[in-house]
N, C-alpha and C. Protein backbone atom coordinates (compact mmCIF):
# COMPACT_ATOMS: atom_id res chain seq x y z
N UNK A 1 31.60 -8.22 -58.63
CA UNK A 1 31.76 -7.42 -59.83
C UNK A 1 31.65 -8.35 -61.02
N UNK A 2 31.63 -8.03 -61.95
CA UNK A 2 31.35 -8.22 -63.05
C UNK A 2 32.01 -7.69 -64.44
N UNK A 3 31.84 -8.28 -65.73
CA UNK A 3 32.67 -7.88 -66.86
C UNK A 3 31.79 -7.05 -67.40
N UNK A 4 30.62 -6.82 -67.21
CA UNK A 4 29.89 -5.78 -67.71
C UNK A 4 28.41 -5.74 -66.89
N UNK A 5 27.32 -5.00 -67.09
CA UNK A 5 26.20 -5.12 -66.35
C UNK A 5 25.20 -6.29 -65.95
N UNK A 6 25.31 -7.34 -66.74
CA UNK A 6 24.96 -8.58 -67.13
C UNK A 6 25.29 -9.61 -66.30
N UNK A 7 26.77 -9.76 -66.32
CA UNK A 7 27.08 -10.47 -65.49
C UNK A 7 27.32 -10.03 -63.89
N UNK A 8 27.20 -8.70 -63.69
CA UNK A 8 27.34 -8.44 -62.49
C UNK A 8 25.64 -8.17 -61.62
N UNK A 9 24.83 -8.42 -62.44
CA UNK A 9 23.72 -8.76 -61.77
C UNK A 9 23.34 -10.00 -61.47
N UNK A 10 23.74 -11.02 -62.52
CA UNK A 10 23.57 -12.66 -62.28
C UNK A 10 24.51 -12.97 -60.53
N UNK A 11 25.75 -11.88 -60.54
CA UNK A 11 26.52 -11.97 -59.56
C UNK A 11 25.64 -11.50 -58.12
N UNK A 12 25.22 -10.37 -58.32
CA UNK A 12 24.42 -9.98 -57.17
C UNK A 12 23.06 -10.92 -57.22
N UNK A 13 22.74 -11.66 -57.82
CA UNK A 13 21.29 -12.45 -57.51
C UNK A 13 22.32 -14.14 -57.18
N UNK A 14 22.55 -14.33 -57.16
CA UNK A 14 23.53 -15.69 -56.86
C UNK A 14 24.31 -15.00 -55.21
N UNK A 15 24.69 -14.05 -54.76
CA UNK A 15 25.57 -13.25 -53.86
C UNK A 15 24.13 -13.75 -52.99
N UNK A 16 22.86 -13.05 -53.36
CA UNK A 16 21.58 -13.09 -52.92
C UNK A 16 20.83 -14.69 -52.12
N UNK A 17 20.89 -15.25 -52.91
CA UNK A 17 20.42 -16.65 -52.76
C UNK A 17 20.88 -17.22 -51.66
N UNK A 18 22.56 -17.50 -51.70
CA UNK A 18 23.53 -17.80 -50.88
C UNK A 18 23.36 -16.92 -49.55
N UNK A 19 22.89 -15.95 -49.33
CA UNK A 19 22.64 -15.15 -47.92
C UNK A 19 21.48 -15.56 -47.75
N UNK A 20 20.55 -16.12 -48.06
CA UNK A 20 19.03 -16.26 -47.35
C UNK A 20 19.42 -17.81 -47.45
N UNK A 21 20.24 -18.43 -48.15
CA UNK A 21 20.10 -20.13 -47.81
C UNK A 21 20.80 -20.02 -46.44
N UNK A 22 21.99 -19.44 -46.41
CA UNK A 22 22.74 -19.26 -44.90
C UNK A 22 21.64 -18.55 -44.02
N UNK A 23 20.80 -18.08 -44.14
CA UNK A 23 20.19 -17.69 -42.98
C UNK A 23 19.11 -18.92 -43.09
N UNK A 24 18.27 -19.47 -43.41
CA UNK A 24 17.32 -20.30 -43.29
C UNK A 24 18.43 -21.52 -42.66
N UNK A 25 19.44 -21.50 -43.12
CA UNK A 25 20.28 -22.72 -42.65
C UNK A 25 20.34 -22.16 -40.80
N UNK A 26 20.91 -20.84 -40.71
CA UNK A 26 20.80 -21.26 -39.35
C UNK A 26 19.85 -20.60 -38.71
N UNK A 27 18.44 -21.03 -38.81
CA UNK A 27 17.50 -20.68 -38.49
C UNK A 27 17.28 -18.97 -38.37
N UNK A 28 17.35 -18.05 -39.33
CA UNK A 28 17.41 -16.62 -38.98
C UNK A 28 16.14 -16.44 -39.60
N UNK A 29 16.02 -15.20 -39.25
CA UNK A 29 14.56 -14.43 -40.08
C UNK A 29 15.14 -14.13 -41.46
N UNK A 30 14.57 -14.43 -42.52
CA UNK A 30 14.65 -13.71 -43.90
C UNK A 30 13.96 -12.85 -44.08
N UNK A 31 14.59 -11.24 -44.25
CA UNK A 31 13.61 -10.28 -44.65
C UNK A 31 13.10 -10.44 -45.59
N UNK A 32 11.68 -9.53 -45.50
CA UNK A 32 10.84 -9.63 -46.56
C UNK A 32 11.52 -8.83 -48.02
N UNK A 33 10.70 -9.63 -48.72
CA UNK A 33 11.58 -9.02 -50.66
C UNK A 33 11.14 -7.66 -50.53
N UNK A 34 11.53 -6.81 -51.09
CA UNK A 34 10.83 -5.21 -51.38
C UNK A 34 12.26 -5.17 -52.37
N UNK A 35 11.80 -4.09 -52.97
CA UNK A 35 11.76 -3.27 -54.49
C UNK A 35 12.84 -2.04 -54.18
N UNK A 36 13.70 -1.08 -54.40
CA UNK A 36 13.72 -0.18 -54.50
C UNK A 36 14.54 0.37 -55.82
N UNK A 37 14.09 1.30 -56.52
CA UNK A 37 15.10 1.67 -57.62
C UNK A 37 15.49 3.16 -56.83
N UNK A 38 16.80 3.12 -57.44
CA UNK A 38 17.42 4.52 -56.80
C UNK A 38 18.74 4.94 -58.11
N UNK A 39 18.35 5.65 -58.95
CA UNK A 39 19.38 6.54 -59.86
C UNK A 39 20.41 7.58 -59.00
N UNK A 40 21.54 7.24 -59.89
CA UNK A 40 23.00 8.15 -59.38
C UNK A 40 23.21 8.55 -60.58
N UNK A 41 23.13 9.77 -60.95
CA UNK A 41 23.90 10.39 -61.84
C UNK A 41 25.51 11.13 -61.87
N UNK A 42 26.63 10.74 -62.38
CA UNK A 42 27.79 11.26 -61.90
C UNK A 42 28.16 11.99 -63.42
């Protein structure tokens, strides 16, 4: 989480990094990058 939208995306792309270095570290498959946008309106 984050203090506002800004920083909680720098959070999820750093969250990001750290899961594919742990997988290349122990030899795993890294899925491929893909895209998806998905809106929630509440």
């Amino acid at each position: 989480m984050g203090a506002n939208s800004e920083e909680a995306i720098k959070n999820i792309r750093e969250a990001i990094k750290e899961y594919i270095a742990a997988l290349e570290e122990n030899g795993l498959p890294v899925p491929e990058e893909r895209f998806e946008v998905l809106t929630v309106a509440v």
